[in-house]
N, C-alpha and C. Protein backbone atom coordinates (compact mmCIF):
# COMPACT_ATOMS: atom_id res chain seq x y z
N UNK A 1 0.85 -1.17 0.00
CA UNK A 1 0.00 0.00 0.00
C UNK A 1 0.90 1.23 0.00
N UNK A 2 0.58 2.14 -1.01
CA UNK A 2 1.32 3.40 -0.82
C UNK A 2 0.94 4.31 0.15
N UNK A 3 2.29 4.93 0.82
CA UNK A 3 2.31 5.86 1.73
C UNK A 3 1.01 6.80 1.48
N UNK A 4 0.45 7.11 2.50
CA UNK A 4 -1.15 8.11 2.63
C UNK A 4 -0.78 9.54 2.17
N UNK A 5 0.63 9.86 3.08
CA UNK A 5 0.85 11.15 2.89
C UNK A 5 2.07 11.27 3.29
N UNK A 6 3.66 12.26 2.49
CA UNK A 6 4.76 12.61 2.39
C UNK A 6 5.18 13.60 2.34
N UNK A 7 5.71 14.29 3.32
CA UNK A 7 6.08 15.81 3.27
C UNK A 7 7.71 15.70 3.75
N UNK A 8 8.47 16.71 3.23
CA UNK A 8 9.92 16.72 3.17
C UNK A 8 9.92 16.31 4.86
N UNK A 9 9.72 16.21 5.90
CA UNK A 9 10.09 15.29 7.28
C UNK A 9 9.08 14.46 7.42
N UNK A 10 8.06 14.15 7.30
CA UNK A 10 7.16 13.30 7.73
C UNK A 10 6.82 11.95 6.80
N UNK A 11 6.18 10.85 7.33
CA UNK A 11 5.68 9.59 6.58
C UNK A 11 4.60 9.50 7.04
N UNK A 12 3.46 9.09 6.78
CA UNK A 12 2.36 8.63 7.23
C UNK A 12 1.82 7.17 6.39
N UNK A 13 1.99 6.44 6.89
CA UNK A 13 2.00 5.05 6.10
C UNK A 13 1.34 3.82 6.63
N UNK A 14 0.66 2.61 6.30
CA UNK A 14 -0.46 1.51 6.79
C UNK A 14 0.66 0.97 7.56
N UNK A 15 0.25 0.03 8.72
CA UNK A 15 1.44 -0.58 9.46
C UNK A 15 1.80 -1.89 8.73
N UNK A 16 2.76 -2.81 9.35
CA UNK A 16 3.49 -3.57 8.32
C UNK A 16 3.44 -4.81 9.70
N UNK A 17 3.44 -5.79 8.91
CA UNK A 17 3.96 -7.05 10.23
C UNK A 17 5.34 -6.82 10.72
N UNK A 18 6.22 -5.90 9.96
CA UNK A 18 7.63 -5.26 10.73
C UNK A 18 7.49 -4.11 11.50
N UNK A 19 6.74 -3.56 11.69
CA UNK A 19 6.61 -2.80 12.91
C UNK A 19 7.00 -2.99 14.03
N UNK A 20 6.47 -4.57 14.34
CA UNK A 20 6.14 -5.17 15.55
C UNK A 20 7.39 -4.48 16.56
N UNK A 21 8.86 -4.00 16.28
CA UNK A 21 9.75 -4.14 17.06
C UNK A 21 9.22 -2.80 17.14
N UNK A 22 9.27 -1.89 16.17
CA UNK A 22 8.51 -0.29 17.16
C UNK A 22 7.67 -0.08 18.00
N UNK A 23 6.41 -1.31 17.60
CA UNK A 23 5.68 -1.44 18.31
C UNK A 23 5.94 -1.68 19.93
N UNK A 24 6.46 -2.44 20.17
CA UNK A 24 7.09 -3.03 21.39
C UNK A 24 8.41 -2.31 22.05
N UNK A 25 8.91 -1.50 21.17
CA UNK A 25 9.48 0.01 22.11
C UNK A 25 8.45 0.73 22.65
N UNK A 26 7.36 0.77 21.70
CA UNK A 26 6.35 1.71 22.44
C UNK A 26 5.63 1.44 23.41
N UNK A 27 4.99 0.06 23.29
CA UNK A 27 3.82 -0.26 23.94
C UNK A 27 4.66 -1.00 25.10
N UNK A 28 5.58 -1.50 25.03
CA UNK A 28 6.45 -2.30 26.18
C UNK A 28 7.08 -1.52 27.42
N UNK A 29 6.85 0.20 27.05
CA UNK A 29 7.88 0.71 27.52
C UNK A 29 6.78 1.49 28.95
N UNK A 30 6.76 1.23 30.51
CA UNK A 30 5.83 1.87 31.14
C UNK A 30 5.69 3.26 31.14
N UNK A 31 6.63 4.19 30.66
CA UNK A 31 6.66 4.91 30.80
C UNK A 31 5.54 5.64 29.55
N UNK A 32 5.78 4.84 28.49
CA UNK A 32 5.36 5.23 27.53
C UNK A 32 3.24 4.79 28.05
N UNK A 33 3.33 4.09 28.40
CA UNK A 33 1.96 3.13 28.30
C UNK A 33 1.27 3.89 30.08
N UNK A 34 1.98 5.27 30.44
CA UNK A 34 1.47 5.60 31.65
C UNK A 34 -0.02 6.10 31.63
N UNK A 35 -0.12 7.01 30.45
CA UNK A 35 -1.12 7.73 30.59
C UNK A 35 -1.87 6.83 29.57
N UNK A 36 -2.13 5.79 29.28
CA UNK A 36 -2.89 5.16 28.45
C UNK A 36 -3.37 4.08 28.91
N UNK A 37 -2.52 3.67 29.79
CA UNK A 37 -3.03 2.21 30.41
C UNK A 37 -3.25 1.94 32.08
N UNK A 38 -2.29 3.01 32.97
CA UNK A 38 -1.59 3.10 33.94
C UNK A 38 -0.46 2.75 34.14
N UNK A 39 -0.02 2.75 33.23
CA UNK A 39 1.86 2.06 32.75
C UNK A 39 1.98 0.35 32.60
N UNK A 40 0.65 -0.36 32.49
CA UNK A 40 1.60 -1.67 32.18
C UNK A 40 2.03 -2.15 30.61
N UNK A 41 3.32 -2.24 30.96
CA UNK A 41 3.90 -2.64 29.18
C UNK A 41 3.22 -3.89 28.43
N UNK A 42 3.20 -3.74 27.70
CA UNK A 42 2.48 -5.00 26.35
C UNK A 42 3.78 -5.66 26.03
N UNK A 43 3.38 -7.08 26.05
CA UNK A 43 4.96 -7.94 25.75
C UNK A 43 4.47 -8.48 24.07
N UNK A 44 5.73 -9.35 23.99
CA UNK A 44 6.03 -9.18 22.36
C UNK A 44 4.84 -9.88 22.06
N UNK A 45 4.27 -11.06 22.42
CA UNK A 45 3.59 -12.21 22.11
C UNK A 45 2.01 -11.28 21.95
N UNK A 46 1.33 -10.31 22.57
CA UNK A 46 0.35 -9.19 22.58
C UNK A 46 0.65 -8.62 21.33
N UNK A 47 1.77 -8.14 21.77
CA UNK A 47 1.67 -7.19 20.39
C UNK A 47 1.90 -8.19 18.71
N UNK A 48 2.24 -9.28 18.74
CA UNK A 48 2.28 -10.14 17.05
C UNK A 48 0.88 -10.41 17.56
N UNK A 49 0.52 -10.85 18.19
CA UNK A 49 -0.82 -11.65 18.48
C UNK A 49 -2.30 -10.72 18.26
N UNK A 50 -1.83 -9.81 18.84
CA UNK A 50 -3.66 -8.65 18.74
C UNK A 50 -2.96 -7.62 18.27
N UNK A 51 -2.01 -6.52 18.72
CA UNK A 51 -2.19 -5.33 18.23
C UNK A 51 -1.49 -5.47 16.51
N UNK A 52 -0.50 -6.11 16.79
CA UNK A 52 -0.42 -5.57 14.90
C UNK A 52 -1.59 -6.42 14.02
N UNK A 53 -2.00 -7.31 14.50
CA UNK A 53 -3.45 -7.69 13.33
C UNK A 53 -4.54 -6.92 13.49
N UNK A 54 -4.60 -6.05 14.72
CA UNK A 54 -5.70 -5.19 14.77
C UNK A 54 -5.34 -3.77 14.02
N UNK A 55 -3.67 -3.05 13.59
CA UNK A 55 -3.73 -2.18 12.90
C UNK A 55 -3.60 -2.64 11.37
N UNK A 56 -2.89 -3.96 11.28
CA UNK A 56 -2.90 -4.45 10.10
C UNK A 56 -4.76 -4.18 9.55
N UNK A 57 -5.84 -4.21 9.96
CA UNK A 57 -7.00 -4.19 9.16
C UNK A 57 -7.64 -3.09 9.74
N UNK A 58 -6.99 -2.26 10.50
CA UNK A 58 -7.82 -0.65 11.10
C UNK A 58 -6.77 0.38 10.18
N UNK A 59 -6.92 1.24 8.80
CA UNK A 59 -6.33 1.99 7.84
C UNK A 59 -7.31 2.90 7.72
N UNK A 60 -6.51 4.13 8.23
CA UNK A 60 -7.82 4.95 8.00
C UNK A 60 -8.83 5.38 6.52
N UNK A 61 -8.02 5.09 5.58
CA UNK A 61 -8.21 5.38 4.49
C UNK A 61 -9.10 4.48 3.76
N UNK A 62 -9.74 3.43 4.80
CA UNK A 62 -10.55 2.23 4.21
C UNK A 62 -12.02 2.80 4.79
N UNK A 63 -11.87 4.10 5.24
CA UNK A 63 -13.17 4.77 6.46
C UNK A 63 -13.19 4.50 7.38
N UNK A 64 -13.25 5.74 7.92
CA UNK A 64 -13.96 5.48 9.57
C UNK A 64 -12.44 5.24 10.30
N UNK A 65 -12.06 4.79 11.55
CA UNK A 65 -11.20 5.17 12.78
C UNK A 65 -10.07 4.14 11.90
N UNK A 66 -8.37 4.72 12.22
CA UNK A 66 -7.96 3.83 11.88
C UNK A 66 -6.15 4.33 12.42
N UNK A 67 -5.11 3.22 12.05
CA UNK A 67 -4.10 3.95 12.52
C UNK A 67 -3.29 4.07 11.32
N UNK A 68 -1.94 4.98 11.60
CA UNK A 68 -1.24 5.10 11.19
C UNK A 68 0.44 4.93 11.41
N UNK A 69 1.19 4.37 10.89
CA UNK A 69 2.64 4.42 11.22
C UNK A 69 3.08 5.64 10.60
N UNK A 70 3.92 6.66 11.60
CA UNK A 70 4.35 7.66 11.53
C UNK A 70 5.79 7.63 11.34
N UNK A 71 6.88 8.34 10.13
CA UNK A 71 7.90 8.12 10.62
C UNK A 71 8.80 9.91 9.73
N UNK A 72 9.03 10.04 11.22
CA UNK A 72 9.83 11.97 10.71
C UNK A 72 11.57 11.21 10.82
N UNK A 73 12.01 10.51 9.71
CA UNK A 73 13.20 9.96 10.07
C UNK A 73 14.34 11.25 9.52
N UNK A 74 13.84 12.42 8.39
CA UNK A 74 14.48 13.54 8.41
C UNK A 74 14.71 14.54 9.35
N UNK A 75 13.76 14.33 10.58
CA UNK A 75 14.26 15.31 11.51
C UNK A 75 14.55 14.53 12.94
N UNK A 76 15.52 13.21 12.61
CA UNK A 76 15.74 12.32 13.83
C UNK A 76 15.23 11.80 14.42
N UNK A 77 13.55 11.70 14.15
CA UNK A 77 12.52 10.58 15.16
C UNK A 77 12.22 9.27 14.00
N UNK A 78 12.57 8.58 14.76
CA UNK A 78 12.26 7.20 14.23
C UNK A 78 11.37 6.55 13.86
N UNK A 79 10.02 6.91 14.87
CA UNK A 79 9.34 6.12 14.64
C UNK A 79 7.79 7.06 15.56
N UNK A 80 6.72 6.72 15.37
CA UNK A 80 5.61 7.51 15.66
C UNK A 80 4.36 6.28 15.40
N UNK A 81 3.60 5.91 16.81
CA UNK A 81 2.24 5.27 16.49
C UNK A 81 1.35 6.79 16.19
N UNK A 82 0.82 6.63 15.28
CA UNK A 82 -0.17 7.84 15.20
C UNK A 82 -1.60 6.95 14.88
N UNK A 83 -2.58 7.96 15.44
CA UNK A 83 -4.37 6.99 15.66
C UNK A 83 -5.12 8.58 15.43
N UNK A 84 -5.88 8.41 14.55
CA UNK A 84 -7.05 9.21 13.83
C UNK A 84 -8.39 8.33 13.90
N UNK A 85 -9.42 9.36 13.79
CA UNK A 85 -10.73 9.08 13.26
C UNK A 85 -11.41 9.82 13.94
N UNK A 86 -12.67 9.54 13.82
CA UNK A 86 -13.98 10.34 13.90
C UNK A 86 -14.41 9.60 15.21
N UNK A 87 -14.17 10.51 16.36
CA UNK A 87 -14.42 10.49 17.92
C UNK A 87 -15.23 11.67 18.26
N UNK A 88 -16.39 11.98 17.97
CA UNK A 88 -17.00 13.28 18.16
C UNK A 88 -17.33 13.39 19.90
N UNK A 89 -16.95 12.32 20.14
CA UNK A 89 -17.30 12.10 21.89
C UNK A 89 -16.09 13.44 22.45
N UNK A 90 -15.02 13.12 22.06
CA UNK A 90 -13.77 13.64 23.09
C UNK A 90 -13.94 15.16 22.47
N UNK A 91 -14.82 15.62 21.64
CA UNK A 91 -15.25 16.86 21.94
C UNK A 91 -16.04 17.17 21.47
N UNK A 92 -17.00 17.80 22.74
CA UNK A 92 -18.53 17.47 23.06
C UNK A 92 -19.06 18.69 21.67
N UNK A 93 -19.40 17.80 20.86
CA UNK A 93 -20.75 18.45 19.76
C UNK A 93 -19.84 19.12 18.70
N UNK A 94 -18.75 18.52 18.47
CA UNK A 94 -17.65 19.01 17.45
C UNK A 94 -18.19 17.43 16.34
N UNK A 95 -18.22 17.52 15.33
CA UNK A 95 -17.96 16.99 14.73
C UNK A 95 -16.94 16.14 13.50
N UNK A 96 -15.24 16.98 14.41
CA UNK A 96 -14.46 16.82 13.69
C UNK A 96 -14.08 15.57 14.64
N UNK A 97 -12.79 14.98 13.97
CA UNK A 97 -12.04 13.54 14.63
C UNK A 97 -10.94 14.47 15.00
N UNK A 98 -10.42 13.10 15.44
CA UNK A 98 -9.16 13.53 16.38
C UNK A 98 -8.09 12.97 15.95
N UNK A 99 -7.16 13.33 16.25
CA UNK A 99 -5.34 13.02 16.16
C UNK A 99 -4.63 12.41 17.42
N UNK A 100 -4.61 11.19 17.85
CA UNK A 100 -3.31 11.29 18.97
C UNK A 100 -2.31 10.57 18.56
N UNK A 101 -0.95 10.44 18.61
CA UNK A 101 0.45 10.10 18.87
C UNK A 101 0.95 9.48 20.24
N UNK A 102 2.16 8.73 19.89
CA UNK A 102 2.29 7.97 21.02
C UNK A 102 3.77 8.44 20.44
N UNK A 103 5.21 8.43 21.62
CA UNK A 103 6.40 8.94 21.09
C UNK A 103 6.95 8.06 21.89
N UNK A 104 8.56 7.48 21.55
CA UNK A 104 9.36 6.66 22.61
C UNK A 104 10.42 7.79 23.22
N UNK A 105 10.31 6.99 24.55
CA UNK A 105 11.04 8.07 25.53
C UNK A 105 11.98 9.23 24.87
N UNK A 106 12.44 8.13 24.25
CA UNK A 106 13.98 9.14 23.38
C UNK A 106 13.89 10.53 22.94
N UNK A 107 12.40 10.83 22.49
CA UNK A 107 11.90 11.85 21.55
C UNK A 107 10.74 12.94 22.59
N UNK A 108 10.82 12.14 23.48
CA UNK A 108 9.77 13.30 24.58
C UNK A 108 10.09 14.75 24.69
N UNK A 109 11.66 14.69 25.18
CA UNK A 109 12.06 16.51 24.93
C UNK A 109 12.59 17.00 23.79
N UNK A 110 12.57 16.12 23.01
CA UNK A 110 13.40 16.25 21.55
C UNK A 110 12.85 17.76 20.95
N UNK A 111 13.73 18.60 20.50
CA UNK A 111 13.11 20.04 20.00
C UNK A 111 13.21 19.56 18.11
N UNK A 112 12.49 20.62 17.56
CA UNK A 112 12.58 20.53 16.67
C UNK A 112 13.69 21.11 16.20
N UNK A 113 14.65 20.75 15.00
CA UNK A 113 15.80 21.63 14.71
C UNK A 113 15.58 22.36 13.58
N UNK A 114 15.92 23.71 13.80
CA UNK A 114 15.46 24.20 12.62
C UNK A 114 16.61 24.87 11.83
N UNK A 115 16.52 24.51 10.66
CA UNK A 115 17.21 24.54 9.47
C UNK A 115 18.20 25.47 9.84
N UNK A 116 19.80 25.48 9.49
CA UNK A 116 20.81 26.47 9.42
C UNK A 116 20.58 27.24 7.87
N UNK A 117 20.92 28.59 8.20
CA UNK A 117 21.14 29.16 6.99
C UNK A 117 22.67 29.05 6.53
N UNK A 118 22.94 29.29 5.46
CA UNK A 118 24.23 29.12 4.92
C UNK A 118 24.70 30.01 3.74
């Protein structure tokens, strides 16, 4: 499947059965899984087993809620779970969807760098 969307730093692309190891930086990591779960990590056998067959057939681009693999590898982040769709709940009588991201520790204070002139 071709990439959704490509901009000079960003990827936005369907997930892959190779994920799984990003996956499991992310979801394995408590720190990462605090505010989503109460920090308990997802081990490898979870994540081949349910979560990548559940993003393997959730694409947002097939309609309706879905995820995305994110990857800004031009501006040093590796790797990005990103999750869209149409949640009109999480804000009350909006009818737009929502955007959230999930980041590995590495990239939490990470600034953006912005371009040298020359």
């Amino acid at each position: 499947m071709p990439n959704f969307l490509e901009t000079g730093r960003l990827v936005l692309r369907a997930f892959t059965e190779a994920d799984a190891d990003h996956l499991l930086a992310l979801d394995g990591d408590p720190d990462v899984m605090r505010f989503i779960n109460g920090g308990r990590p997802t081990d490898r056998e979870a994540i081949e087993s349910r979560t990548v067959p559940r993003l393997l057939r959730s694409y947002p681009c097939l309609g309706g809620r879905g995820y995305w693999a994110a990857e800004e590898e031009k501006a040093g982040l590796s790797f990005v779970r990103s999750f869209t769709g149409d949640r009109p709940e999480a804000i009350e009588g909006s009818e737009h969807g929502d955007v959230e991201y999930e980041l590995t520790r590495p990239d939490w204070r990470r600034r953006r760098q912005e371009p040298t002139v020359q």
